[in-house]
C-alpha atoms as a PDB file:
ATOM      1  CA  UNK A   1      -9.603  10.974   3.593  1.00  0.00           C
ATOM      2  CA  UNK A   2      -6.191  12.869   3.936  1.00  0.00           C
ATOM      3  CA  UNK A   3      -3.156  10.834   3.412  1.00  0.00           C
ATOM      4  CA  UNK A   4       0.386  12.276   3.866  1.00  0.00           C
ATOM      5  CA  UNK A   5       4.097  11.115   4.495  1.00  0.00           C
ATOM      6  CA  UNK A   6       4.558  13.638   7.087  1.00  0.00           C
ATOM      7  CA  UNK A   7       4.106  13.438  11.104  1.00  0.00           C
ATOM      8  CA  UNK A   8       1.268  15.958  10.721  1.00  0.00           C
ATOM      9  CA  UNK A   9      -0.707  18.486   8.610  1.00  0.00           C
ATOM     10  CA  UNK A  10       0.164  21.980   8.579  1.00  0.00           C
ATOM     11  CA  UNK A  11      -2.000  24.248   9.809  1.00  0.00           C
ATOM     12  CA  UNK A  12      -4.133  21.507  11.535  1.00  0.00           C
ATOM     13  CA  UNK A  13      -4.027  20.246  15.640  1.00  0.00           C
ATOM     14  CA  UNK A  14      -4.383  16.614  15.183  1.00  0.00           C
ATOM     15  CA  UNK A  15      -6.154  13.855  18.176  1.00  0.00           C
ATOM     16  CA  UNK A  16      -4.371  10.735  17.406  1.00  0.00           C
ATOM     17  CA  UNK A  17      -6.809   7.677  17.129  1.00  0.00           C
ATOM     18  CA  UNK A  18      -4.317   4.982  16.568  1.00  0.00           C
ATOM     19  CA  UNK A  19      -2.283   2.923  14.220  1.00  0.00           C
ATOM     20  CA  UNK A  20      -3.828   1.745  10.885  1.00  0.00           C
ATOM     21  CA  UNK A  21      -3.023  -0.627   8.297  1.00  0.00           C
ATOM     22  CA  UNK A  22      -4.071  -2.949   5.314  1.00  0.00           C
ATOM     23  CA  UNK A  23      -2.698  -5.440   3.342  1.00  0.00           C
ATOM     24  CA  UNK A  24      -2.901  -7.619   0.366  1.00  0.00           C
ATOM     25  CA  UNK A  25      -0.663 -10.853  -1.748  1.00  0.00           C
ATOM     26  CA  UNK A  26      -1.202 -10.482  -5.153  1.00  0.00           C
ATOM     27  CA  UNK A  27       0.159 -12.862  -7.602  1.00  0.00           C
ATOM     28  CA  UNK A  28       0.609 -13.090 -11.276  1.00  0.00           C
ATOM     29  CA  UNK A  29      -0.796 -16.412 -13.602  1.00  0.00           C
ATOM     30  CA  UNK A  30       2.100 -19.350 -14.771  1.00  0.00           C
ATOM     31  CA  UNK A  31       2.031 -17.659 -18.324  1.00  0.00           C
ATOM     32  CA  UNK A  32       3.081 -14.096 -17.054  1.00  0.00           C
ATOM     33  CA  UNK A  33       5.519 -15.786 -15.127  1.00  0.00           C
ATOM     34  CA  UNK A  34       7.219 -16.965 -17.993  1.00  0.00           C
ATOM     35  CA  UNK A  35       7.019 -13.322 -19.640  1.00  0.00           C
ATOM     36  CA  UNK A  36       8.607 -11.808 -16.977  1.00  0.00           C
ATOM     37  CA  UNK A  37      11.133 -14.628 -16.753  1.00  0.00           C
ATOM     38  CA  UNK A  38      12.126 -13.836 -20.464  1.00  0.00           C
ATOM     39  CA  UNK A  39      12.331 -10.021 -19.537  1.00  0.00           C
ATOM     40  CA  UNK A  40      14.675 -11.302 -16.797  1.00  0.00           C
ATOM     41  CA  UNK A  41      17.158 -12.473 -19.186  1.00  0.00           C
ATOM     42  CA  UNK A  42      17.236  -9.088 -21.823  1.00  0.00           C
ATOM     43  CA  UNK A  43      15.971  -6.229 -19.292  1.00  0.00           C
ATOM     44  CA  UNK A  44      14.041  -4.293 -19.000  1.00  0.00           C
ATOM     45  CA  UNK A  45      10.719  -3.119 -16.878  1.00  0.00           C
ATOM     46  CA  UNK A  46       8.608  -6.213 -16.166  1.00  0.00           C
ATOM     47  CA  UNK A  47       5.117  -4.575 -17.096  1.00  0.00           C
ATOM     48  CA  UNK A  48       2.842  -7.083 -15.685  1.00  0.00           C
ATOM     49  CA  UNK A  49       4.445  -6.810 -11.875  1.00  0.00           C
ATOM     50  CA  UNK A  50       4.818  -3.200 -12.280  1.00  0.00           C
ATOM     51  CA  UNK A  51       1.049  -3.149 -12.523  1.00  0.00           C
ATOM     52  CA  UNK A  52       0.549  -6.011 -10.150  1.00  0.00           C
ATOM     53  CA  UNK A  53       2.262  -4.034  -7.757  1.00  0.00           C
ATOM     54  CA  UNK A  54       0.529  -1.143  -8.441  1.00  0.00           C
ATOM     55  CA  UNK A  55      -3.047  -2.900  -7.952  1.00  0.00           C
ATOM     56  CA  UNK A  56      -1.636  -4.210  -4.616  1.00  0.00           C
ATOM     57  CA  UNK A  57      -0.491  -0.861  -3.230  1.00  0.00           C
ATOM     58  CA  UNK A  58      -4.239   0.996  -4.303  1.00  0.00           C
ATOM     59  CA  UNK A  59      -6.081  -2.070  -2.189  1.00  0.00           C
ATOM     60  CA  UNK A  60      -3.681  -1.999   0.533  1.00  0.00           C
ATOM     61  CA  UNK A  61      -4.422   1.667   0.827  1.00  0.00           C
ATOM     62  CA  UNK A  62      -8.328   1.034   0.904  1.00  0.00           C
ATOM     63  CA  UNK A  63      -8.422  -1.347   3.179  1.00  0.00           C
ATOM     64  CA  UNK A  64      -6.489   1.303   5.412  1.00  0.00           C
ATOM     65  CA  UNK A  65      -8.650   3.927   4.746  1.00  0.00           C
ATOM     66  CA  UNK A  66     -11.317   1.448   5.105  1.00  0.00           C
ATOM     67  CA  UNK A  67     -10.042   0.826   9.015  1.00  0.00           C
ATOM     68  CA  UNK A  68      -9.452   4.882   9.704  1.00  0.00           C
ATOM     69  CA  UNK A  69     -12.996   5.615   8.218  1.00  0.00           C
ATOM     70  CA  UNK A  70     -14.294   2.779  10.843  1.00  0.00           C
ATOM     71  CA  UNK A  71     -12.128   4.595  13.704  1.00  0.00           C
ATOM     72  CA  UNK A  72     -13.890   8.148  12.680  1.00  0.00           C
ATOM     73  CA  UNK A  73     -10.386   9.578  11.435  1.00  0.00           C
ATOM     74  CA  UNK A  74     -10.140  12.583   9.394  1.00  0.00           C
ATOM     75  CA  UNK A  75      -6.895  11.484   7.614  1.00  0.00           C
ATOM     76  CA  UNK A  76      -3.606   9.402   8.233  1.00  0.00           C
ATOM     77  CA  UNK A  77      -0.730  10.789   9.044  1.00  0.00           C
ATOM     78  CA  UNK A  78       3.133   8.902   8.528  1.00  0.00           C
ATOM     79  CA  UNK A  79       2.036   6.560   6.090  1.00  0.00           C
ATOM     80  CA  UNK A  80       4.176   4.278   4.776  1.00  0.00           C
ATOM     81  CA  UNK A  81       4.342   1.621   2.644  1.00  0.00           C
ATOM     82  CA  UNK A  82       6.581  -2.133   2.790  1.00  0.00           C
ATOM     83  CA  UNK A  83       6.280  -5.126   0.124  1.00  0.00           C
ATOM     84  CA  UNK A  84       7.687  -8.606   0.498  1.00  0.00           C
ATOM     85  CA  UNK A  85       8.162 -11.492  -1.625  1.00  0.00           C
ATOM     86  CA  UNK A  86       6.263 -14.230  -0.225  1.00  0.00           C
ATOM     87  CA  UNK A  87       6.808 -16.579  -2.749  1.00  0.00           C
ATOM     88  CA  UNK A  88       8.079 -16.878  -6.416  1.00  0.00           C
ATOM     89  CA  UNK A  89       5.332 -14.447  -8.393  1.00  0.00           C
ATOM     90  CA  UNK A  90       3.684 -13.533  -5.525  1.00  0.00           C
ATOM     91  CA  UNK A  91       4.392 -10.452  -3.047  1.00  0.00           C
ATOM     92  CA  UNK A  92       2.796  -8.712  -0.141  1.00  0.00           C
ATOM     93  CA  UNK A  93       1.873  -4.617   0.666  1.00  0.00           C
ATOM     94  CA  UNK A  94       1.317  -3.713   3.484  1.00  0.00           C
ATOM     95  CA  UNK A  95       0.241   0.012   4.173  1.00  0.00           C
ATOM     96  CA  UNK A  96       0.244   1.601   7.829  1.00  0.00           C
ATOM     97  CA  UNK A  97      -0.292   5.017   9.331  1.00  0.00           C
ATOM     98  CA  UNK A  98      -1.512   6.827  12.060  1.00  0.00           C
ATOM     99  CA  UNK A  99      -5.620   7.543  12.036  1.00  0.00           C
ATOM    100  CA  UNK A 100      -6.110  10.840  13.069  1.00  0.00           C
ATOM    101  CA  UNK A 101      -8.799  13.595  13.378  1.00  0.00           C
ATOM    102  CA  UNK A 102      -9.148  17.385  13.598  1.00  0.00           C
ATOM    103  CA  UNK A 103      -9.795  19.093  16.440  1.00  0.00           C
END
């Protein structure tokens, strides 16, 4: 599956299929809570959300890919990516896009 930023792929004509998207919350245990709390107070990058985040983001994606491979799409086109804080330690990714396939 093709993913790009863009509204298209050059070179390619595109049939638009329809709006995908996945999601995921992911949350962090009490203890690395209290890490990153620490790493609050001196600075600094906060390892264990940075890599939270990052596991979010690669099963938001899947689960997209998951919906465009279900839709017969050949790649997504305009995706983008939003996060929110849904509570303390625990945040939300959604990824979205437009399923599309060559013609």
């Amino acid at each position: 599956m093709i993913l790009v930023n863009t509204p298209g792929i050059e070179g390619r004509s595109l049939a638009v299929l329809g709006m995908v998207s996945g999601n995921t919350v992911q949350s962090k245990n009490a203890f690395k809570d209290i890490g990153a709390g620490f790493r609050n107070l001196v600075g600094g990058e906060v390892v264990s959300y940075t890599k939270m985040l990052a596991e979010a983001r690669d099963v938001a994606i899947q689960r997209m890919i998951a919906q465009a491979s279900d839709m017969g799409a050949d790649a997504i086109v305009n995706v983008r990516f939003s996060s929110a804080s849904i509570m303390d330690g625990a945040a939300e990714i959604l990824a979205w896009g437009t399923a599309v396939k060559f013609m």
